[in-house]
Protein backbone atom coordinates (compact mmCIF):
# COMPACT_ATOMS: atom_id res chain seq x y z
CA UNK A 1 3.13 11.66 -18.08
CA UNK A 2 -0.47 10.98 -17.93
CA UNK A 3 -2.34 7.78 -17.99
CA UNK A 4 -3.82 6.52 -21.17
CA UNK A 5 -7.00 5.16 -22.30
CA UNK A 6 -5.97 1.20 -23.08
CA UNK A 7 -3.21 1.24 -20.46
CA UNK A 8 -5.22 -0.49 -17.55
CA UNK A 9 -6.58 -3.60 -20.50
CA UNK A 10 -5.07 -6.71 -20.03
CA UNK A 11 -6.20 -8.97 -22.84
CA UNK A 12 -6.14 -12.80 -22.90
CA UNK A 13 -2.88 -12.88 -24.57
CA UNK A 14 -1.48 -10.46 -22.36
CA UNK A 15 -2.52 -12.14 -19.07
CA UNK A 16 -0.97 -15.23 -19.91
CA UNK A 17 1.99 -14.20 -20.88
CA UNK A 18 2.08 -11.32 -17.77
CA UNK A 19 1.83 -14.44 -15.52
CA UNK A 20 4.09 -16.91 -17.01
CA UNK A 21 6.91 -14.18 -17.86
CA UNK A 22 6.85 -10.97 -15.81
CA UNK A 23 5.70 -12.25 -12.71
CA UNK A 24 8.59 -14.07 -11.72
CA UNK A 25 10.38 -11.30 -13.24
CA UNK A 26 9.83 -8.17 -11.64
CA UNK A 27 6.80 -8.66 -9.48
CA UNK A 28 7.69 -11.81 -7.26
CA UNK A 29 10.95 -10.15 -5.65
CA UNK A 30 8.80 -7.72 -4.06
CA UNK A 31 5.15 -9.60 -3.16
CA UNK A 32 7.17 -11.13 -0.18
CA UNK A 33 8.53 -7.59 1.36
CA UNK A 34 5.51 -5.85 0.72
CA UNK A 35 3.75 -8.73 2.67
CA UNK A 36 5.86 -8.43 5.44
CA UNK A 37 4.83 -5.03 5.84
CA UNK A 38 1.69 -6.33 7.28
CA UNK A 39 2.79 -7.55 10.31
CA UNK A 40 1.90 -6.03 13.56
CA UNK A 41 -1.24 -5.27 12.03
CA UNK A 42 -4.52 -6.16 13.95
CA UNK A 43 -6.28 -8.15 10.94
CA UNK A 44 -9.30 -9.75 10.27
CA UNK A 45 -10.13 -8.47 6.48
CA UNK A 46 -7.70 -7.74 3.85
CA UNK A 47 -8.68 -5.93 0.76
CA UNK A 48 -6.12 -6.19 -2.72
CA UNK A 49 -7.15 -3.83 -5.02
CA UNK A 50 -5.62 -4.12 -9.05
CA UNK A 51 -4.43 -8.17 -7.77
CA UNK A 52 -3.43 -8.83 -11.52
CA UNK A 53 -3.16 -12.40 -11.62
CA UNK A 54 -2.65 -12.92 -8.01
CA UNK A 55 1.46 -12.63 -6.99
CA UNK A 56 0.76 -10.49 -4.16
CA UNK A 57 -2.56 -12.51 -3.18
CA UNK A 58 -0.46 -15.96 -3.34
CA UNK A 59 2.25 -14.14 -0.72
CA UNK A 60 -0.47 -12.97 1.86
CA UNK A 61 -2.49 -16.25 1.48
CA UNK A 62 0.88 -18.05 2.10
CA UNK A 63 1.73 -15.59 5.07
CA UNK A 64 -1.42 -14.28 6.52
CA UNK A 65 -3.44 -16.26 9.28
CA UNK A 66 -6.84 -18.61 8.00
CA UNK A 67 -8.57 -16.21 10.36
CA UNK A 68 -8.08 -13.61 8.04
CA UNK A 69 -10.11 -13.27 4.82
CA UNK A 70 -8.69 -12.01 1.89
CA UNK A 71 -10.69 -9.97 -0.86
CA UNK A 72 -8.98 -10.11 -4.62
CA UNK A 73 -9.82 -7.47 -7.26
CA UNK A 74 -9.26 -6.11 -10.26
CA UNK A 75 -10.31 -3.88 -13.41
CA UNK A 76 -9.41 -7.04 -15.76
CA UNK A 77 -11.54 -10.04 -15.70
CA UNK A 78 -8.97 -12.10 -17.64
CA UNK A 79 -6.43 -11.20 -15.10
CA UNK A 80 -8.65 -12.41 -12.05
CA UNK A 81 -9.16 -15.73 -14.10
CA UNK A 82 -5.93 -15.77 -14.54
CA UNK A 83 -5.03 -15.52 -11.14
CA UNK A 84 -7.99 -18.17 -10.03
CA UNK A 85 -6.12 -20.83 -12.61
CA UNK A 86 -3.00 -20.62 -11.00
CA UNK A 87 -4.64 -20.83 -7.31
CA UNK A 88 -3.91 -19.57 -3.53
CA UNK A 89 -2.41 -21.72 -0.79
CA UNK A 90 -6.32 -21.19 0.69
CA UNK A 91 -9.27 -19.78 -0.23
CA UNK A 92 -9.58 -16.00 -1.28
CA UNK A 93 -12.67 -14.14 -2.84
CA UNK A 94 -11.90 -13.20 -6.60
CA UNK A 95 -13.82 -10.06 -7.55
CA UNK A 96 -13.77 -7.78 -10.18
CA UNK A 97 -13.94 -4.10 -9.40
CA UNK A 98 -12.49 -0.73 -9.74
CA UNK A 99 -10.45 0.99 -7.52
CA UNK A 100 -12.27 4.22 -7.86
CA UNK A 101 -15.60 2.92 -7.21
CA UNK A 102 -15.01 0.05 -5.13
CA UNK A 103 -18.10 -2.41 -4.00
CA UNK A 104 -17.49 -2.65 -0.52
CA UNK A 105 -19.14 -0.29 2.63
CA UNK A 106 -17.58 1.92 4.87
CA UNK A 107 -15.22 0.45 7.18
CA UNK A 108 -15.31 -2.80 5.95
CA UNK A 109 -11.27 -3.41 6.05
CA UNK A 110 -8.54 -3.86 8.45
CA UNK A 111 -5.74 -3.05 5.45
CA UNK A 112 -6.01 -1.95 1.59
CA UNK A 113 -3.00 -3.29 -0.58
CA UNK A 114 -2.19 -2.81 -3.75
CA UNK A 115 1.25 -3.73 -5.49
CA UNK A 116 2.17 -2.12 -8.83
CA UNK A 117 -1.25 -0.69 -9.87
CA UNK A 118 -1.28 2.60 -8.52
CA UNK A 119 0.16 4.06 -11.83
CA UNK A 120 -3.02 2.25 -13.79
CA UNK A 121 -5.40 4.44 -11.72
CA UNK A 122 -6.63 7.52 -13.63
CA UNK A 123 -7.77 9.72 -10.80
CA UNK A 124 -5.49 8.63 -8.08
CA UNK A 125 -6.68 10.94 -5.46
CA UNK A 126 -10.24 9.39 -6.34
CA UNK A 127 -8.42 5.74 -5.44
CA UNK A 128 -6.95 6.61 -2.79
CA UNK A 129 -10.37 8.22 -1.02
CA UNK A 130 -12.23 5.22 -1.93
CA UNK A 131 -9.02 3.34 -0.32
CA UNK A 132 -9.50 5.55 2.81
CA UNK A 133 -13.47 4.76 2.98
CA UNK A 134 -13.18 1.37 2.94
CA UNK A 135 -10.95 1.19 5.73
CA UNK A 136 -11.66 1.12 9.43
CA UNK A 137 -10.10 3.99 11.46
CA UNK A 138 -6.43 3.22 12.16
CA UNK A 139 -6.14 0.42 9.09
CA UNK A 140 -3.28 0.74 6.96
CA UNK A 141 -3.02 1.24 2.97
CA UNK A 142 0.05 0.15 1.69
CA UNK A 143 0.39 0.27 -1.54
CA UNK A 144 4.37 -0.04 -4.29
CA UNK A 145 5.38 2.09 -6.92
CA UNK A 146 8.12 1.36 -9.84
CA UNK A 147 10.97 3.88 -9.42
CA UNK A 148 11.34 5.97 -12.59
CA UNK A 149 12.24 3.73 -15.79
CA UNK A 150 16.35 4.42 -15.55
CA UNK A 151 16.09 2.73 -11.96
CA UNK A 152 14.61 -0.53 -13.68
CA UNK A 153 17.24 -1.41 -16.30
CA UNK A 154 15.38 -3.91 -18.25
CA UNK A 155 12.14 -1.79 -18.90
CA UNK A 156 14.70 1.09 -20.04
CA UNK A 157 16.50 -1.47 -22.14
CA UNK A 158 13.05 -2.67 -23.97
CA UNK A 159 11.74 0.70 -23.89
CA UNK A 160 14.65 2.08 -25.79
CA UNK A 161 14.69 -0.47 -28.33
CA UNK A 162 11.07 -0.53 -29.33
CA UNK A 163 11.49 3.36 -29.77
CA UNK A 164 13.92 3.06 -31.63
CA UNK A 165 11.72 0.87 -33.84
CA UNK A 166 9.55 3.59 -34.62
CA UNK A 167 11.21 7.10 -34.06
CA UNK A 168 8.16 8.92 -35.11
CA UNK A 169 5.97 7.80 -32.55
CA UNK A 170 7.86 5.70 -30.18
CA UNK A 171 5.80 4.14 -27.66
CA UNK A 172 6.05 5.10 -24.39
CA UNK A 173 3.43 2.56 -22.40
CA UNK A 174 6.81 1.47 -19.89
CA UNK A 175 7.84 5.27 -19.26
CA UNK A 176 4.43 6.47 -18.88
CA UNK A 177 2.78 4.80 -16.71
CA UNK A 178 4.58 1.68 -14.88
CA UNK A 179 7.25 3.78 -14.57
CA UNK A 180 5.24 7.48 -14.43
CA UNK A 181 4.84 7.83 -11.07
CA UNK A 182 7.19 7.60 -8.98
CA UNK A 183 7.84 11.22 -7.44
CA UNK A 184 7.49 10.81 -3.95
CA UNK A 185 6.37 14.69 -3.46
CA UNK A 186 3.10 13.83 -6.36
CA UNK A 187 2.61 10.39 -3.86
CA UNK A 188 1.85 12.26 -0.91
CA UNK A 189 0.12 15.30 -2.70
CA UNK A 190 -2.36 12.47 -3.84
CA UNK A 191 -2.57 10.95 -0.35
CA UNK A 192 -3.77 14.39 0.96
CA UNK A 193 -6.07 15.46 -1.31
CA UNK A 194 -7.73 11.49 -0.90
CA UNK A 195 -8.25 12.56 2.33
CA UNK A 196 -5.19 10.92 4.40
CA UNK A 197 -4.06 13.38 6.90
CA UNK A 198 -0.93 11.41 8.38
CA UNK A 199 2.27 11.22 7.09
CA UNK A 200 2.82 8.70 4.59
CA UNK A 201 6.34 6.26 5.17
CA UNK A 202 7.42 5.96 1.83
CA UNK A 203 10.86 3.77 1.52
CA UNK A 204 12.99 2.85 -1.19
CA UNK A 205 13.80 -0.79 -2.26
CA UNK A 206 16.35 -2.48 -4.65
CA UNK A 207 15.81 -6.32 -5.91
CA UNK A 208 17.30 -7.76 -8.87
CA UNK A 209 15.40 -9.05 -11.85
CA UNK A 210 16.55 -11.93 -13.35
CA UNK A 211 15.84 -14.09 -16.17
CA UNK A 212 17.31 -17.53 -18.17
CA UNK A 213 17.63 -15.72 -21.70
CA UNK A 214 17.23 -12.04 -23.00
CA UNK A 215 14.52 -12.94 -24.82
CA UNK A 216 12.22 -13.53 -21.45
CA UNK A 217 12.25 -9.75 -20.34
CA UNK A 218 11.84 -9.19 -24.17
CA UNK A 219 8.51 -11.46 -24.15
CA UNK A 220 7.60 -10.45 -20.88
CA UNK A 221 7.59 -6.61 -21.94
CA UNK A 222 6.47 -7.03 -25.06
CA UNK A 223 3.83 -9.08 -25.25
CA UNK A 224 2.44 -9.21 -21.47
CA UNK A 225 2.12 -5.77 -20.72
CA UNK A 226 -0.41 -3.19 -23.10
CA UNK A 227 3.14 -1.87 -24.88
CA UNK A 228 2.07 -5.16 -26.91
CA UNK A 229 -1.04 -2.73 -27.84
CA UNK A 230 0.61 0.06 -28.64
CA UNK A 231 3.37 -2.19 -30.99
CA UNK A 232 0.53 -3.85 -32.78
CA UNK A 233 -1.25 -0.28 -33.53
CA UNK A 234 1.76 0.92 -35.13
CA UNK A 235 1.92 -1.92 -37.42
CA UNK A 236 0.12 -5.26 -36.72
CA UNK A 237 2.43 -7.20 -38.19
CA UNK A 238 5.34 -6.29 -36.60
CA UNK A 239 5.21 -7.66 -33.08
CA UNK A 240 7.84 -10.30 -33.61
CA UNK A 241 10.58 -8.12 -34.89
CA UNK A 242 10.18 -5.55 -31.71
CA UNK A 243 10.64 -8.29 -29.52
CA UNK A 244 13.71 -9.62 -31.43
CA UNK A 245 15.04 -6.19 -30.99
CA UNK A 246 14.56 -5.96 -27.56
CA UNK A 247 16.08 -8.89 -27.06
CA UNK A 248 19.14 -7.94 -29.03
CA UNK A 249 19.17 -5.12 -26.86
CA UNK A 250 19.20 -6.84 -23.45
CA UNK A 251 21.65 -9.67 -24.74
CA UNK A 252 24.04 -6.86 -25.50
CA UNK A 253 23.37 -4.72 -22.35
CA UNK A 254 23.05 -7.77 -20.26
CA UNK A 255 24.90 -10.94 -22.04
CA UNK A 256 23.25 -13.38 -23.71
CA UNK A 257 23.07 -15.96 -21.32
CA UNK A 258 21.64 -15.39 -17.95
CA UNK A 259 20.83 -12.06 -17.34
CA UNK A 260 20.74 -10.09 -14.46
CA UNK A 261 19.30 -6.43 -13.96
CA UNK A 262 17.97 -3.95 -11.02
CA UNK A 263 14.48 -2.90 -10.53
CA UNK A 264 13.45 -0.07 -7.98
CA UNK A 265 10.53 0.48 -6.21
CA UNK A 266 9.17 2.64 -3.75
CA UNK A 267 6.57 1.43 -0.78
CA UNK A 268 4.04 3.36 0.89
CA UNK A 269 2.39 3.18 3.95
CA UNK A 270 -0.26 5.46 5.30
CA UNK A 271 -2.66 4.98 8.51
CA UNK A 272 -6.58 6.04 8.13
């Protein structure tokens, strides 16, 4: 499935609630390995490109050297405000930019990262060239991927009760792009034609998602991710009720206490 117009906007609403509920969610388990992944690496700049409101950019602060500087973007200005609010461990540059056309010169980093927002981009061989040009010969991009949507049981759950919702024109935000690209063979395709000639180490990682109620990856889903757009433009008034019956769904999938469900991801790693 291809990226849609309105699936990289974050509103207000949305980045508040993305921080509060599906950051600790789904998107904390992994900032810490995909840090990790860093080490080894001669550093003295680090670019983030699509930082949302900052999980990954709170683990690298947190792990990475004072000596290295950190650069924060993204598409979203209320994400990056967002992600200022809530603060770094020590100082990072916020700035907004796009992936595509990024603001930087030639060889101006030591490593690109980028967790979870490779699906947003529209022309991903674009990204990943602009990636590649920013980065001084034998820097690394590393970059995570959501596995497809069956791999990540409580997007499936949600996804598959919001459908149900409105059979006619079910929305399809999770499956289509969070969850749309995740075939390792279309990853490295993309790698090549941004210009990366070496072989890209792309690995496979389980964590567990886990949440007080049902109702938080309902919320979380719902409301903090653009499937909240795509609810409301079916019927504006009808928000509430999908994320009721999501969480009905997870409670029943999941229990309706504490629930507990797997997420997959792939990471990449490729070498200008």
């Amino acid at each position: 499935m291809n990226t849609k117009v309105g699936d990289s906007v974050f509103t207000d609403p949305i980045s508040e609630i993305y921080e509060r509920h599906l950051v600790p969610l789904i998107f904390e388990p992994y900032a810490g390995p995909l840090s990790l992944r860093l080490d080894g690496t001669r550093l003295r700049r680090v670019l983030e490109t699509a930082a949302g409101t900052g999980v990954l950019t709170r683990a690298l602060a947190s792990r990475l050297p004072e000596s290295v500087s950190i650069v924060a973007t993204d598409l979203n200005q209320t994400m990056l405000d967002q992600a200022s609010a809530t603060g770094t461990s020590r100082p990072v540059k916020w700035r907004r930019a796009n992936a595509t056309a990024l603001p930087f010169d030639d060889g101006e980093f030591d490593a690109v990262v980028c967790q979870f927002g490779v699906m947003f981009f529209p022309d991903k061989p674009k990204a990943f060239a602009e990636a590649r040009r920013v980065l001084r010969d034998g820097g690394v991009f590393l970059f995570s991927v959501w596995d497809r949507i069956e791999q990540n049981e409580f997007a499936d759950a949600v996804t598959n009760a919001v459908a149900s919702m409105f059979p006619d024109d079910p929305p399809q935000f999770l499956r289509r792009t969070p969850h749309g690209y995740f075939d390792r063979h279309a990853i490295e395709r993309d790698l090549s034609a941004g210009g990366f000639s070496g072989a890209a180490e792309i690995t496979t990682l389980e964590a567990r998602s886990r949440a007080t109620l049902p109702d938080v990856p309902a919320i979380a889903y719902c409301q903090g991710t653009p499937l909240r757009n795509e609810i409301e433009a079916r019927d504006a008034n009808r928000l509430a009720d999908a994320t009721d019956l999501a969480a009905n769904a997870v409670s029943k999938r999941f229990g309706s206490g504490a629930v507990d469900g797997k997420t997959q991801a792939h990471i990449a790693a490729v070498r200008r």
